[in-house]
N, C-alpha and C. Protein backbone atom coordinates (compact mmCIF):
# COMPACT_ATOMS: atom_id res chain seq x y z
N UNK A 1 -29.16 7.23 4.00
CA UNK A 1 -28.89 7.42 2.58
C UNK A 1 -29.64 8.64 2.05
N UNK A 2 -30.51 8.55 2.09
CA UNK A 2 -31.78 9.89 1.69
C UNK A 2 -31.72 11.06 2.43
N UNK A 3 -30.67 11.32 3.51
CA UNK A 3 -30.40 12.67 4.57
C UNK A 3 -29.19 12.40 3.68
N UNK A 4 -28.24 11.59 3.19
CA UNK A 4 -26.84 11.94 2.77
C UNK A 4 -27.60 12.93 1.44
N UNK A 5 -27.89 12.27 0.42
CA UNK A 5 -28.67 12.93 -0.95
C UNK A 5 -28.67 14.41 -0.83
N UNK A 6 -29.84 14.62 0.44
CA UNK A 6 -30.18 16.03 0.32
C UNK A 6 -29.01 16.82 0.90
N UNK A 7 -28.44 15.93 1.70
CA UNK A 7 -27.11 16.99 2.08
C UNK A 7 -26.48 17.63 0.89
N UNK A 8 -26.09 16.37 -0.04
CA UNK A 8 -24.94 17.05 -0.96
C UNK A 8 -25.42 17.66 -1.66
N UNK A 9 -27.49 17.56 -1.98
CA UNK A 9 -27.95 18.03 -3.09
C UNK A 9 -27.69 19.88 -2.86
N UNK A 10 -28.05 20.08 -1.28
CA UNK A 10 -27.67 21.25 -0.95
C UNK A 10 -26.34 21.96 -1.25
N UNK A 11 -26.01 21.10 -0.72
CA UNK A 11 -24.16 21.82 -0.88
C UNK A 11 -23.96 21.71 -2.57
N UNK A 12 -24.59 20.97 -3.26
CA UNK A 12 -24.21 21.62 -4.95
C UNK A 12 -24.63 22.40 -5.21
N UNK A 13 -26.10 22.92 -5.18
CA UNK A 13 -27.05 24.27 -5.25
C UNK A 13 -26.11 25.34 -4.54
N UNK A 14 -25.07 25.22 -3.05
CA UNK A 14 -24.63 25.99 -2.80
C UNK A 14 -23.32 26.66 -3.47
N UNK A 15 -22.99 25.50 -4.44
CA UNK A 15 -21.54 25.76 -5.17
C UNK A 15 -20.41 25.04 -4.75
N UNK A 16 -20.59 23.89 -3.47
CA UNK A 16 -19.76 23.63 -2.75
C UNK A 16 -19.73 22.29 -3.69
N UNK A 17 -18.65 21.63 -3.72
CA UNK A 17 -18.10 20.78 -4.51
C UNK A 17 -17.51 19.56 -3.91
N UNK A 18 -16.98 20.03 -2.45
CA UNK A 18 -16.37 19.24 -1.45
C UNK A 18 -16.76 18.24 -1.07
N UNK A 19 -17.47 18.66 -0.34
CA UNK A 19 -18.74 17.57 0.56
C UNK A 19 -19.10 16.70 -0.48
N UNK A 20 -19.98 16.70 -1.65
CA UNK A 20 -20.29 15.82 -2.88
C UNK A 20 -19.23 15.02 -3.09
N UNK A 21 -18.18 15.27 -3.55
CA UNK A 21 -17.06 14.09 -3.98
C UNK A 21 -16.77 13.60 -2.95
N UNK A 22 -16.77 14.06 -1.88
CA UNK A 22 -16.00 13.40 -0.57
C UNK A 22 -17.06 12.24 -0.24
N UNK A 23 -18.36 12.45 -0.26
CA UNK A 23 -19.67 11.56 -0.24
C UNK A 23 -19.53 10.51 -1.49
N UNK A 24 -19.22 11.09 -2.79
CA UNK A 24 -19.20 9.79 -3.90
C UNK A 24 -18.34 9.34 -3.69
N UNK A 25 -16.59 9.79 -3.29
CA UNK A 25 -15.62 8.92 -2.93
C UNK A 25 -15.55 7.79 -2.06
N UNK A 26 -16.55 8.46 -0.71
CA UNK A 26 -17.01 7.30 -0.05
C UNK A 26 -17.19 6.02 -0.47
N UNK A 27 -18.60 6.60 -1.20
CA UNK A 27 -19.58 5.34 -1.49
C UNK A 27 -18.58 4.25 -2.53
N UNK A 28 -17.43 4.75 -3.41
CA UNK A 28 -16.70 4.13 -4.10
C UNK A 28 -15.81 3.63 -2.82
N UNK A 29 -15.59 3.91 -2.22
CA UNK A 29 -14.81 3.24 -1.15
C UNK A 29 -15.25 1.93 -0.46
N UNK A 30 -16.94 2.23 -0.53
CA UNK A 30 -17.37 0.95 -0.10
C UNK A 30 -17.40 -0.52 -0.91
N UNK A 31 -17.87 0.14 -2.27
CA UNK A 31 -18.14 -0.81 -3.67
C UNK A 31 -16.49 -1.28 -3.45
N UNK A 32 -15.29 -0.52 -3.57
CA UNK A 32 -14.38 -1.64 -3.70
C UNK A 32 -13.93 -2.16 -2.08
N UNK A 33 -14.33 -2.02 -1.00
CA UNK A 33 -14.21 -3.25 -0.15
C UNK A 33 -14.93 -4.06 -0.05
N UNK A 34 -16.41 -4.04 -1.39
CA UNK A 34 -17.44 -5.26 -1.41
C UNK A 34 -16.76 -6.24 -2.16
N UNK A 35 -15.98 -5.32 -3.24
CA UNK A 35 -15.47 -6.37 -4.41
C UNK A 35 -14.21 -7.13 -3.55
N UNK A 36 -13.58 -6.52 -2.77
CA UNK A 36 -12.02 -7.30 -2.38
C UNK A 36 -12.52 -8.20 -1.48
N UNK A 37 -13.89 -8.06 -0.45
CA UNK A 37 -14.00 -9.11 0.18
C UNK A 37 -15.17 -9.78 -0.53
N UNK A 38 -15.62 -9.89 -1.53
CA UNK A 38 -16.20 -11.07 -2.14
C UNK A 38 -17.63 -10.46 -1.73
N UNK A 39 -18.19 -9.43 -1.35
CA UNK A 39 -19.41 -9.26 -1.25
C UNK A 39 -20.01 -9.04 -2.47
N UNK A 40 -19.35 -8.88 -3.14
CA UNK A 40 -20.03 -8.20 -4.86
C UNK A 40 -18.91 -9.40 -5.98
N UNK A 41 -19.91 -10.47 -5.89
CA UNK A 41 -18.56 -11.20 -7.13
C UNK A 41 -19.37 -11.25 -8.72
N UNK A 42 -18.51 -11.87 -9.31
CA UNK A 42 -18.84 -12.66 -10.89
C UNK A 42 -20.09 -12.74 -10.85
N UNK A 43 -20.88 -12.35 -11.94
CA UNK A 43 -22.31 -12.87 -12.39
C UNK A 43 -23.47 -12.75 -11.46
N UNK A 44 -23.13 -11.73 -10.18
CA UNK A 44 -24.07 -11.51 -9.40
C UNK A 44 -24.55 -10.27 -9.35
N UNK A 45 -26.12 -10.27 -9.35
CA UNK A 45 -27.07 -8.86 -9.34
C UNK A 45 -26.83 -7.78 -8.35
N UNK A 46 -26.49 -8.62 -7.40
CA UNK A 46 -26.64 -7.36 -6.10
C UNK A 46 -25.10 -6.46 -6.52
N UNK A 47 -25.31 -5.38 -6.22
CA UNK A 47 -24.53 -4.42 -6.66
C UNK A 47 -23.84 -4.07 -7.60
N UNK A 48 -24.42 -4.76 -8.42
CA UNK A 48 -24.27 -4.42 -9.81
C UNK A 48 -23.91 -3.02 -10.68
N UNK A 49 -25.13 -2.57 -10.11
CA UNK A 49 -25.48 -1.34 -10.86
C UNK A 49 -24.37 -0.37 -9.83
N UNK A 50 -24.08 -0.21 -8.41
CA UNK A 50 -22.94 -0.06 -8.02
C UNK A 50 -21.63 -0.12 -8.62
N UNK A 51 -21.23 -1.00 -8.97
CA UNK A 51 -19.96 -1.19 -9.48
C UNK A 51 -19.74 -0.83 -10.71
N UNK A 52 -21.10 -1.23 -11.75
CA UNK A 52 -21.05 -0.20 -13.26
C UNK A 52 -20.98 1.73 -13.53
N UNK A 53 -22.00 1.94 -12.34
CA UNK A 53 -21.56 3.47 -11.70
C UNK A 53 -20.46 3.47 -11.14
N UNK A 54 -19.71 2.94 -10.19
CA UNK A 54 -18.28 3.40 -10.23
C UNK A 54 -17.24 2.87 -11.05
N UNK A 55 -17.23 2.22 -11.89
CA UNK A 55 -16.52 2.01 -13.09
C UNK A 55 -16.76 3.16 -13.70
N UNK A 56 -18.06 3.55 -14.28
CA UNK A 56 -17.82 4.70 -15.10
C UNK A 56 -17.21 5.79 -14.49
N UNK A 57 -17.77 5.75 -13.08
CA UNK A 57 -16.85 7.33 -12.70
C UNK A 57 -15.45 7.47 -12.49
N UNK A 58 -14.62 6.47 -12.42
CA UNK A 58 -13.53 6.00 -12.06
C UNK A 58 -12.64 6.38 -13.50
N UNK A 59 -13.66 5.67 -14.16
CA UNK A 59 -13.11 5.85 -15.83
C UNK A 59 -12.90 7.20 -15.93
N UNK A 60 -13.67 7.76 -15.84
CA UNK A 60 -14.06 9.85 -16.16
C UNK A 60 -12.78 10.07 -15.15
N UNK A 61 -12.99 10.48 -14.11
CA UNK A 61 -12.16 10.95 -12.64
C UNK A 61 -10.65 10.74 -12.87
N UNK A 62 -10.68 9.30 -13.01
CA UNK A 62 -8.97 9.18 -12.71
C UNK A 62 -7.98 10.06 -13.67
N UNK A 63 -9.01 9.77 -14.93
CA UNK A 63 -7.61 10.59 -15.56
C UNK A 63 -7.58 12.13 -15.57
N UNK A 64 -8.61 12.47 -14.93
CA UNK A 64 -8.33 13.99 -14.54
C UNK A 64 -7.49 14.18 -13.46
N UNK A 65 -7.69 13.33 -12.58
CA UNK A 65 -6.72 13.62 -11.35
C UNK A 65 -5.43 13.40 -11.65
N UNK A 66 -5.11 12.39 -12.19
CA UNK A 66 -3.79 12.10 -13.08
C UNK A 66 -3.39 13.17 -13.60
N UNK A 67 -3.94 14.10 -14.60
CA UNK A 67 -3.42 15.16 -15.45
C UNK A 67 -2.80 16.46 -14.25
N UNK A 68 -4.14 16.48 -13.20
CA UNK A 68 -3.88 18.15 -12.33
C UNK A 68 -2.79 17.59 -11.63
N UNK A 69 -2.50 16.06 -11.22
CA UNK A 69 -1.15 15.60 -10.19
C UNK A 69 -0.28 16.09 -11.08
N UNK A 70 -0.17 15.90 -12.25
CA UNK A 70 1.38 15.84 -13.12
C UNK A 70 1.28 17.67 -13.51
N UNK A 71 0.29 18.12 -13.72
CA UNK A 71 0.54 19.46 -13.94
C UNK A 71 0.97 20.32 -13.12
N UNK A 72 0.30 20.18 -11.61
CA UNK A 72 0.56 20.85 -10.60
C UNK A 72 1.37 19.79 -9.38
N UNK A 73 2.68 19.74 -9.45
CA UNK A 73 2.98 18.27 -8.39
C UNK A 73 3.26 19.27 -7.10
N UNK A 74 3.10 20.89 -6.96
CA UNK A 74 3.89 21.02 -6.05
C UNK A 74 2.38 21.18 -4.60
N UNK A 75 1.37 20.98 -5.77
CA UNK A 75 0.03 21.51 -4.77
C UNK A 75 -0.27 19.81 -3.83
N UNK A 76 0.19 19.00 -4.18
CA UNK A 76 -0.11 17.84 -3.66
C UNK A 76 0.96 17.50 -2.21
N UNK A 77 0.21 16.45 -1.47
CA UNK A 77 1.76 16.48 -0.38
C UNK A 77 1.93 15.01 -1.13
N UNK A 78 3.60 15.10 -0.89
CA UNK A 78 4.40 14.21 -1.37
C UNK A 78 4.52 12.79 -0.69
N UNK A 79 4.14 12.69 0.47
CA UNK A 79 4.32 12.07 1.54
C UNK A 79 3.30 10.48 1.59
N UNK A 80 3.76 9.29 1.73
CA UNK A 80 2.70 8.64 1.49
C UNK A 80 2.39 7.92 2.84
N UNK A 81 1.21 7.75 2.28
CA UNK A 81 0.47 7.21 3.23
C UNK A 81 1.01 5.60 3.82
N UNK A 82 1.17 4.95 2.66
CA UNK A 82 1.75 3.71 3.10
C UNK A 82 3.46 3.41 2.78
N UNK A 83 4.37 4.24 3.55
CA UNK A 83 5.38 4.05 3.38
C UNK A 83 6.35 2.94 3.19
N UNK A 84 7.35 3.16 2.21
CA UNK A 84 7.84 1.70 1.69
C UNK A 84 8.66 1.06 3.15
N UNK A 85 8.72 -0.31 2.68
CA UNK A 85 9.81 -0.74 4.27
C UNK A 85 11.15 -0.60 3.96
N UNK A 86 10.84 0.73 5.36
CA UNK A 86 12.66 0.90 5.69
C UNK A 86 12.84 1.18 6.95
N UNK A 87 13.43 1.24 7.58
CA UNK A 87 13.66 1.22 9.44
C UNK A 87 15.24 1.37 9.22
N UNK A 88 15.70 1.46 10.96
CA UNK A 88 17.21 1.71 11.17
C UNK A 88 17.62 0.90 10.57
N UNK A 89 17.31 -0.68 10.57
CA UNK A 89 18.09 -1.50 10.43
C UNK A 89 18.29 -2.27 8.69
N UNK A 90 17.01 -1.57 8.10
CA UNK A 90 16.90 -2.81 7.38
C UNK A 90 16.00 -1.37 6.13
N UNK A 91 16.80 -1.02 5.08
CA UNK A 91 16.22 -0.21 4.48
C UNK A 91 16.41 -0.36 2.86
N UNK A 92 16.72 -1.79 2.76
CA UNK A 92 16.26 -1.91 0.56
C UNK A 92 16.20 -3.27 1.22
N UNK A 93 15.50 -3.78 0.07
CA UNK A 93 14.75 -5.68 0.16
C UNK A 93 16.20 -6.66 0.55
N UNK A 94 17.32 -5.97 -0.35
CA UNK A 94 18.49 -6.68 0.10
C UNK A 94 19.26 -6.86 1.64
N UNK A 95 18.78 -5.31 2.15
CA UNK A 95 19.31 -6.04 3.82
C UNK A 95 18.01 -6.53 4.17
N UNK A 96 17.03 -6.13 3.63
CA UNK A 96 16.25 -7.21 4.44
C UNK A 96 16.18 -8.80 4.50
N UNK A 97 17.03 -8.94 3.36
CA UNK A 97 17.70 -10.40 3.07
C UNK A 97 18.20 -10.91 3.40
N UNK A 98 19.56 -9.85 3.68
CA UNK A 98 20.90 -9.95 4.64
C UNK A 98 20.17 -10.35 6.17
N UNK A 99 19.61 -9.50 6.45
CA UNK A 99 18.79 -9.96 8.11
C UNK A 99 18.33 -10.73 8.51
N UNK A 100 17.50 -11.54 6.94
CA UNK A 100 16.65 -12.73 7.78
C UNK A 100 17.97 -13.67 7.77
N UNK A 101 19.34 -14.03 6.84
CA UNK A 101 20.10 -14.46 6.61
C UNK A 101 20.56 -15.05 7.92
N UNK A 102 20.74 -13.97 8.32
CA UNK A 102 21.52 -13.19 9.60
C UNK A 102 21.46 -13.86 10.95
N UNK A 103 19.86 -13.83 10.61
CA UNK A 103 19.04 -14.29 12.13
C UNK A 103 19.21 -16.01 11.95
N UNK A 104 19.43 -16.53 10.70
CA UNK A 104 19.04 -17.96 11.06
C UNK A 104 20.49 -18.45 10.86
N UNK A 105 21.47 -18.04 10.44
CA UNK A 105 22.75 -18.41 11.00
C UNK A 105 22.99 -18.13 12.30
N UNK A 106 22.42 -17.32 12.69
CA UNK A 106 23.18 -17.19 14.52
C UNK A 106 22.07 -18.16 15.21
N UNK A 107 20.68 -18.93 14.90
CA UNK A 107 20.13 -19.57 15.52
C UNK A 107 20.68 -20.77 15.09
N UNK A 108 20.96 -21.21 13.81
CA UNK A 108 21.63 -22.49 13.69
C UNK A 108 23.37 -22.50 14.70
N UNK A 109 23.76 -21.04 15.04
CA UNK A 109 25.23 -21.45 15.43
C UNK A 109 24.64 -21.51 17.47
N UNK A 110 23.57 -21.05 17.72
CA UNK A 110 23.20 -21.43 19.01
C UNK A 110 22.39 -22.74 19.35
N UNK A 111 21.93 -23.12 18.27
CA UNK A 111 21.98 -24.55 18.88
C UNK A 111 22.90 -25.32 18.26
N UNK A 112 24.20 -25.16 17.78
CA UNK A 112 25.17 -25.90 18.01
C UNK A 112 25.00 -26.35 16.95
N UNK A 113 24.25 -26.12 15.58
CA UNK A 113 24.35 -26.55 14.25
C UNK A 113 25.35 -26.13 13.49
N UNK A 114 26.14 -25.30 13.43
CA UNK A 114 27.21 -24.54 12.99
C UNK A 114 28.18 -23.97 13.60
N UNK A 115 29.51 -24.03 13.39
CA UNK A 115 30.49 -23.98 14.43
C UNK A 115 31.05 -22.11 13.84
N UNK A 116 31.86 -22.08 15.26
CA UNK A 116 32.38 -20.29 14.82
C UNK A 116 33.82 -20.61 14.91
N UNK A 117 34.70 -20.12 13.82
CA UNK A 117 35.76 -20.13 13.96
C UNK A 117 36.59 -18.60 14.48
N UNK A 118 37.38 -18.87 15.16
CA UNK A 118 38.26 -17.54 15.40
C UNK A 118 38.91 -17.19 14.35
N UNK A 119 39.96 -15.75 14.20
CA UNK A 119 40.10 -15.58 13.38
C UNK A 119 41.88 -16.10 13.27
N UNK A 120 42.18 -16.13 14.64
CA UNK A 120 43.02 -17.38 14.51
C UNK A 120 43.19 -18.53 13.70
N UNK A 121 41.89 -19.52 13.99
CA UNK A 121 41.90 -20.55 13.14
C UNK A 121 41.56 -20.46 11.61
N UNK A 122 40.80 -19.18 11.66
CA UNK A 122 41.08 -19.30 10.03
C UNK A 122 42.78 -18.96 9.09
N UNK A 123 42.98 -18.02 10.08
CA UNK A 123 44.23 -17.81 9.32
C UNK A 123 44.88 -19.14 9.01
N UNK A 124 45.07 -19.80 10.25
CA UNK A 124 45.99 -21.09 10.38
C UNK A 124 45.48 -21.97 9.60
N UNK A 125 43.89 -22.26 9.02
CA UNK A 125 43.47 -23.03 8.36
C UNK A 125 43.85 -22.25 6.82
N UNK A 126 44.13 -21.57 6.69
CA UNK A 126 44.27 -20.83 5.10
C UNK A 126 46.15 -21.00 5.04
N UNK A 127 46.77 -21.05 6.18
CA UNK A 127 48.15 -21.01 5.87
C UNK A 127 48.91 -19.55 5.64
N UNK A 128 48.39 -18.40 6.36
CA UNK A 128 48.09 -17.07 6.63
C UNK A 128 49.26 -16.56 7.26
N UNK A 129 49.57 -17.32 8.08
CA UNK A 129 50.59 -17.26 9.25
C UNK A 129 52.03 -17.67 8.95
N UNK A 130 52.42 -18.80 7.57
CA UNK A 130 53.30 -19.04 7.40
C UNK A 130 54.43 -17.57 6.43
């Protein structure tokens, strides 16, 4: 912790800007996987003062980054990191609906829970043919 400090303290004296946020982004990186896994909950001291420092900076930060994304969209990559689900087969929530559909009619018609008609018998059952 105290070799990270003087690192960044250096690199601000140097003008460098990088290294520092990339180091506070960190440390905010950690505070919220304390909070999602319950290491930092309700009404408890320990990391407290953690989570009130990155609240405030979060508060300040975000909406700057917000403003330079929408001002400048072409300097950012577009590309995300956690891409929505889509594949060959199965690419809006609705085929993915259709699919699971899909899969448990052909397991109910292999074990013999549901019968397949030809398209024979449907005609002949609809009166198609007359």
């Amino acid at each position: 912790m105290i070799s990270d400090v003087r690192r960044v303290s250096v690199r601000l004296e140097d003008g460098d800007a990088v290294e520092p946020l990339a180091a506070v982004f960190d440390r905010l990186c950690v505070v919220r996987n304390q909070l999602f896994r319950g290491e930092a909950t309700w009404n408890r001291y320990v990391n407290r003062s953690q989570i009130e420092g990155g609240t405030e900076i979060l508060a300040f930060v975000v909406p700057v980054l917000a403003d330079l994304m929408m001002d400048n969209p072409e300097a950012f990559d577009r590309s995300s990191r956690y891409p929505s689900v889509e594949s060959d087969t199965a690419e809006t929530v609705e085929d993915v609906l259709d699919y699971s559909i899909a899969v448990n009619v052909d397991r109910r018609i292999r074990d013999g829970q549901e019968r397949v008609y030809s398209s024979a018998e449907v005609r002949k059952e609809l009166g198609l043919d007359d």
